[in-house]
N, C-alpha and C. Protein backbone atom coordinates (compact mmCIF):
# COMPACT_ATOMS: atom_id res chain seq x y z
N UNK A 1 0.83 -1.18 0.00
CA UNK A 1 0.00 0.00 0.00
C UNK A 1 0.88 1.25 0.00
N UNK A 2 2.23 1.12 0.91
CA UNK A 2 2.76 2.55 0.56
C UNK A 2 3.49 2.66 -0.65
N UNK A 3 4.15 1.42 -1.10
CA UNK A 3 4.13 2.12 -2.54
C UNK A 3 3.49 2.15 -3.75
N UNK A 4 2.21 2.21 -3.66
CA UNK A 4 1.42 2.71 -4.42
C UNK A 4 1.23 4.22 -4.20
N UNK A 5 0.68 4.30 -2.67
CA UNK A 5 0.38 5.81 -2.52
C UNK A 5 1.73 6.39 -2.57
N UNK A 6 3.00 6.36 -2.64
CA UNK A 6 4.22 7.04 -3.19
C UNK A 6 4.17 7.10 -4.67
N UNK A 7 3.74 6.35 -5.41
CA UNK A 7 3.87 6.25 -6.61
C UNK A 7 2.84 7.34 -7.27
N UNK A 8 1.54 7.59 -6.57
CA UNK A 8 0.62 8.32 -6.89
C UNK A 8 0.87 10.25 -6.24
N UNK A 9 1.95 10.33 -5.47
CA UNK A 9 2.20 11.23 -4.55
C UNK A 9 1.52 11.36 -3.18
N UNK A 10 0.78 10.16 -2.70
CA UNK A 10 -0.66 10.12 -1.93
C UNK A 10 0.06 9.85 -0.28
N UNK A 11 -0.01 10.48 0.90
CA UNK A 11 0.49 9.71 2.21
C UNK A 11 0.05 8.86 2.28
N UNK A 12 0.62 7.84 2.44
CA UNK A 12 0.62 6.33 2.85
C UNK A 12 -0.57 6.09 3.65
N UNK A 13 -0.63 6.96 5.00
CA UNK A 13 -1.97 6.97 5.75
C UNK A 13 -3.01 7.03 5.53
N UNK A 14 -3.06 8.61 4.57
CA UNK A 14 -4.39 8.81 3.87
C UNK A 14 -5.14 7.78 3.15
N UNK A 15 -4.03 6.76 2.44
CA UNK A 15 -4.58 6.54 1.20
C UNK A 15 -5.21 4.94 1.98
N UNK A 16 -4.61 4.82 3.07
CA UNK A 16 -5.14 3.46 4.62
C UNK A 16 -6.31 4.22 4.88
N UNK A 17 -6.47 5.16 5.35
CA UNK A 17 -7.61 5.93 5.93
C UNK A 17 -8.70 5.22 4.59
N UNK A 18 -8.76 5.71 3.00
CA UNK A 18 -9.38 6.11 2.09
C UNK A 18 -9.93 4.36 2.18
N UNK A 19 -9.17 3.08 1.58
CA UNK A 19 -9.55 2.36 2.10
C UNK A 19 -10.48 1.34 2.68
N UNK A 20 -9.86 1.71 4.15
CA UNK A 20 -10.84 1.49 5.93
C UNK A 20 -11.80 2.01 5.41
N UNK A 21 -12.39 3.32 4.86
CA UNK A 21 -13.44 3.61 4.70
C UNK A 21 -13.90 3.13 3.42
N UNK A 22 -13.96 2.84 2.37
CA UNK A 22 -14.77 1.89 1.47
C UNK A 22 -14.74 0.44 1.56
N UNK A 23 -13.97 -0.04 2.72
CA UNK A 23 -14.55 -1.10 3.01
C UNK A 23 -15.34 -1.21 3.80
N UNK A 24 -15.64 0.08 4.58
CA UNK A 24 -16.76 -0.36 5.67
C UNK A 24 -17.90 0.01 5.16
N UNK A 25 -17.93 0.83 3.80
CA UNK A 25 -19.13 1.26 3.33
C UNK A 25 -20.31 -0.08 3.10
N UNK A 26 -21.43 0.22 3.34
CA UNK A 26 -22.01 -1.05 3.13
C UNK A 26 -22.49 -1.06 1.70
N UNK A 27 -22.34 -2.53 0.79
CA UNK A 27 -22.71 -3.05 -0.34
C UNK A 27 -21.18 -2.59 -1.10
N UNK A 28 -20.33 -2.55 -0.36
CA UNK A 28 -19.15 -2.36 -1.48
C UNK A 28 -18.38 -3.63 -1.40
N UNK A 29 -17.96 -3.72 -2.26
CA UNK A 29 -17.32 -4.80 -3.15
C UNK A 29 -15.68 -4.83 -2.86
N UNK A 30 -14.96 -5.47 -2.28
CA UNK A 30 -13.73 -5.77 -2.39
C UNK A 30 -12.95 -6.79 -2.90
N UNK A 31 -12.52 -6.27 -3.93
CA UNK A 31 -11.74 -7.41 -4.95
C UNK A 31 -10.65 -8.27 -4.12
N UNK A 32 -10.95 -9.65 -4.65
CA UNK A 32 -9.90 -10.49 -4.00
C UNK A 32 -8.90 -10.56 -4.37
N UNK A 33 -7.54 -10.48 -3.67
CA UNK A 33 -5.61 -10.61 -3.94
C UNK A 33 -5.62 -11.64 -5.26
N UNK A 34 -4.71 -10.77 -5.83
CA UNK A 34 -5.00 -11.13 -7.56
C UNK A 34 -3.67 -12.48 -6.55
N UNK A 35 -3.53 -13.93 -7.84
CA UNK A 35 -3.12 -14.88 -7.13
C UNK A 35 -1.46 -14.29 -7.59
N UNK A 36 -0.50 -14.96 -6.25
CA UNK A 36 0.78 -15.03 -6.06
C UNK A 36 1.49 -15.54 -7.06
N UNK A 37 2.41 -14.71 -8.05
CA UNK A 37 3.17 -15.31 -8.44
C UNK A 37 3.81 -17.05 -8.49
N UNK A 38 3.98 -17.54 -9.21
CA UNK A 38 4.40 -19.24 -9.63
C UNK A 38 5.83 -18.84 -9.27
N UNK A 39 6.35 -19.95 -8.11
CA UNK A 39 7.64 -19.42 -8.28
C UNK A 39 8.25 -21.05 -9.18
N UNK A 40 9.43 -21.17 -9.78
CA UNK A 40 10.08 -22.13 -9.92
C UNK A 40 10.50 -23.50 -8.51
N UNK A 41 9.67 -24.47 -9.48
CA UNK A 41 10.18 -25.69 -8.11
C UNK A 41 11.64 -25.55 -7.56
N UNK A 42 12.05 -26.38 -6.70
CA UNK A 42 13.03 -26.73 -6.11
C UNK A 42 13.67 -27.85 -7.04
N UNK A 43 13.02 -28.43 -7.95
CA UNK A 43 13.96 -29.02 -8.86
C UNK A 43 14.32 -28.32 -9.80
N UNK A 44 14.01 -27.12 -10.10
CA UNK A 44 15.14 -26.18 -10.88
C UNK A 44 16.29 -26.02 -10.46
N UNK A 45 17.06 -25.94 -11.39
CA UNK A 45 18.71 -25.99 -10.76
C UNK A 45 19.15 -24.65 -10.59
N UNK A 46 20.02 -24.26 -10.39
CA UNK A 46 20.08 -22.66 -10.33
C UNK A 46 20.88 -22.74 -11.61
N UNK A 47 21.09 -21.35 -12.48
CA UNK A 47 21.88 -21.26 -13.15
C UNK A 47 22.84 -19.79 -13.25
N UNK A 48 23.97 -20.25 -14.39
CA UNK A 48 24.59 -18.81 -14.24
C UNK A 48 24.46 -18.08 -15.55
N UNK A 49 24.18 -16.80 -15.17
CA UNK A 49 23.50 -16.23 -16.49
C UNK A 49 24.98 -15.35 -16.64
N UNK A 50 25.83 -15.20 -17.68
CA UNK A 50 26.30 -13.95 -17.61
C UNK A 50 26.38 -12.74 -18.42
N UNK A 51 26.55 -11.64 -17.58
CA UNK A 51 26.17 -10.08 -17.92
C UNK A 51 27.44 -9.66 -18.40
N UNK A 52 27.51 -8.67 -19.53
CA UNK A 52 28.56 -7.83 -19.74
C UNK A 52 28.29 -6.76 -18.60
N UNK A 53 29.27 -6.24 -18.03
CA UNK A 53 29.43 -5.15 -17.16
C UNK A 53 29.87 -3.71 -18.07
N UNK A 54 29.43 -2.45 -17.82
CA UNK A 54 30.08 -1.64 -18.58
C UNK A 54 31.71 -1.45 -17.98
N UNK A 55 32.56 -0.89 -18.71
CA UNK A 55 33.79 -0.10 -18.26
C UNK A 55 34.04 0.48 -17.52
N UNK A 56 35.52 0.15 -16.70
CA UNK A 56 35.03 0.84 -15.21
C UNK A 56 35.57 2.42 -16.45
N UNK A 57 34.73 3.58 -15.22
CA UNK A 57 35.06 4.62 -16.16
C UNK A 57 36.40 5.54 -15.24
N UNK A 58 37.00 6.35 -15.70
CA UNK A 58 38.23 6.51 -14.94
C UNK A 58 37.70 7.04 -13.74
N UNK A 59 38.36 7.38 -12.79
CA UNK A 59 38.69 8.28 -11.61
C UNK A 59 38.61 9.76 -12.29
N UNK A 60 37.21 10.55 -11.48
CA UNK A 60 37.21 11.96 -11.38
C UNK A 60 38.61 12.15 -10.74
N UNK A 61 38.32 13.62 -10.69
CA UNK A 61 39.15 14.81 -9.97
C UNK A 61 38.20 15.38 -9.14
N UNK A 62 38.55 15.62 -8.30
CA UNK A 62 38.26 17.07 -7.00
C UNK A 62 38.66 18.12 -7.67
N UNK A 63 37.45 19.00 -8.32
CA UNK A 63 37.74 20.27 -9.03
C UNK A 63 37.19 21.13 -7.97
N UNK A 64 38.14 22.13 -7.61
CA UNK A 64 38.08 23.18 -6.34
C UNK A 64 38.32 24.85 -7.12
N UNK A 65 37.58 25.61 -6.63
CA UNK A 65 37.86 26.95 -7.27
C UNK A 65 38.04 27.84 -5.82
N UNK A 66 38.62 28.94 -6.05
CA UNK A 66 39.00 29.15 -4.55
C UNK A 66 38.62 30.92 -4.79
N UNK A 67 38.52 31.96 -4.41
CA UNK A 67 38.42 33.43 -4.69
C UNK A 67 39.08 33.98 -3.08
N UNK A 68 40.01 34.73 -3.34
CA UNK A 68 40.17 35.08 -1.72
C UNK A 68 40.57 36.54 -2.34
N UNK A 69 39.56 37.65 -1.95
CA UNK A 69 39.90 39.24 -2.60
C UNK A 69 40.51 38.99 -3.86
N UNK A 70 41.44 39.68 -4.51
CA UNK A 70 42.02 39.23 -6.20
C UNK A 70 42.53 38.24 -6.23
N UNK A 71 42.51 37.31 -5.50
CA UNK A 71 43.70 36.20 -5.63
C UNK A 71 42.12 34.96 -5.91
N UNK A 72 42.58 34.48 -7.14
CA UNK A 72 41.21 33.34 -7.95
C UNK A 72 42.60 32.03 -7.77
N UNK A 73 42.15 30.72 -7.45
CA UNK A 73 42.73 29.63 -7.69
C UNK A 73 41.97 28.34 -8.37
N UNK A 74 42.40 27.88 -9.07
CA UNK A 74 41.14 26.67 -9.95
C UNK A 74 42.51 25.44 -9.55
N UNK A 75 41.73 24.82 -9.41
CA UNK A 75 42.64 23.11 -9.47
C UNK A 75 42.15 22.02 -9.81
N UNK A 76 42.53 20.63 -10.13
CA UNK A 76 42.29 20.17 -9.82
C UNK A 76 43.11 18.84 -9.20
N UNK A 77 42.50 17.82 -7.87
CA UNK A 77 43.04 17.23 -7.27
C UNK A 77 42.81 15.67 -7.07
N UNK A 78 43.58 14.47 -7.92
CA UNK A 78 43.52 13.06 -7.85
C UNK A 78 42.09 12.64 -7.01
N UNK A 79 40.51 12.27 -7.11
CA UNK A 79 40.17 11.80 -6.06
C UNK A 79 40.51 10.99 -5.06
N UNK A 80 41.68 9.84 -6.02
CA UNK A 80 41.93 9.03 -4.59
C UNK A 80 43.01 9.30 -3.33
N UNK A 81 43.36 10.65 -3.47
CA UNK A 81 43.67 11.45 -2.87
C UNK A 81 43.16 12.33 -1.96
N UNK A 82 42.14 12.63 -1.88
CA UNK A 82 40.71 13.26 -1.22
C UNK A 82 41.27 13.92 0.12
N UNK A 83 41.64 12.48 0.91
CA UNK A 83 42.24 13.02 2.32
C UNK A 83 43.16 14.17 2.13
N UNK A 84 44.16 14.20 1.11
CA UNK A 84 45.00 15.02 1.47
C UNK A 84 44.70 16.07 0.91
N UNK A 85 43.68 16.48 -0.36
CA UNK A 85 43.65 17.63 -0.59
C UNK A 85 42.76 18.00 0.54
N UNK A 86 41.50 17.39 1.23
CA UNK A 86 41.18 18.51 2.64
C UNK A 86 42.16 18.74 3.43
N UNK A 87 43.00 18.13 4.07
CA UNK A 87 44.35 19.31 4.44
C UNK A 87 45.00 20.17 3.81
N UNK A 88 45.19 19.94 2.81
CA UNK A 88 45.88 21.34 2.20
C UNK A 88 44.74 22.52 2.08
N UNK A 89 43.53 22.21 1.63
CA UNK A 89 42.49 23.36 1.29
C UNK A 89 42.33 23.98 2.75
N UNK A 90 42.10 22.85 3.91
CA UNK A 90 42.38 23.12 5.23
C UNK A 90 43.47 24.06 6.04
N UNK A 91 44.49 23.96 5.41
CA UNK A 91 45.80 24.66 5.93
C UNK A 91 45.57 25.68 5.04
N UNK A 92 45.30 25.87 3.65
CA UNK A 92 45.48 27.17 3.02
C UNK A 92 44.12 28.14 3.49
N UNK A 93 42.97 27.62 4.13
CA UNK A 93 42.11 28.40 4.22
C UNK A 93 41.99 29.01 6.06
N UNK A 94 43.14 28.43 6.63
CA UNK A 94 43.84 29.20 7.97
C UNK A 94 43.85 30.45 7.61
């Protein structure tokens, strides 16, 4: 039920509230749970399907722009580096 009423933009509650109340209406009709999915017996074997994966794609950069009165700085810094450019941006912005 809530993700339907997410799917519709509806609070989850409201749409419980909406409901509770047409089922208690009298002469209304409530459709029965459409039936459960068939799952595969237990004598199915499992199998292995395989997927192409895309490319890993490279490593960004930490692109930093900096303005301090006339002084403009642009960089950019290795992400897998990360830790150390927040210390330096850290120490330069002392």
């Amino acid at each position: 039920m809530a993700a339907v009423a997410m799917a519709n933009g509806i609070n989850a509650n409201l749409l419980r509230r909406w409901v509770q109340a047409a089922e208690m209406r009298p002469g209304s009709v409530v459709p029965d749970a459409p039936p459960a999915p068939k799952r595969q017996g237990a004598n199915t074997p499992a199998a292995f399907v395989p997927m192409q994966l895309p490319a890993k794609a490279a490593a960004a950069d930490i692109r930093i722009e900096l303005r301090r009165g006339n002084t403009s700085i642009s960089m950019a810094w290795p992400i897998d580096a990360a830790s150390e450019c927040a210390a330096w941006v850290r120490e330069l912005l002392r």
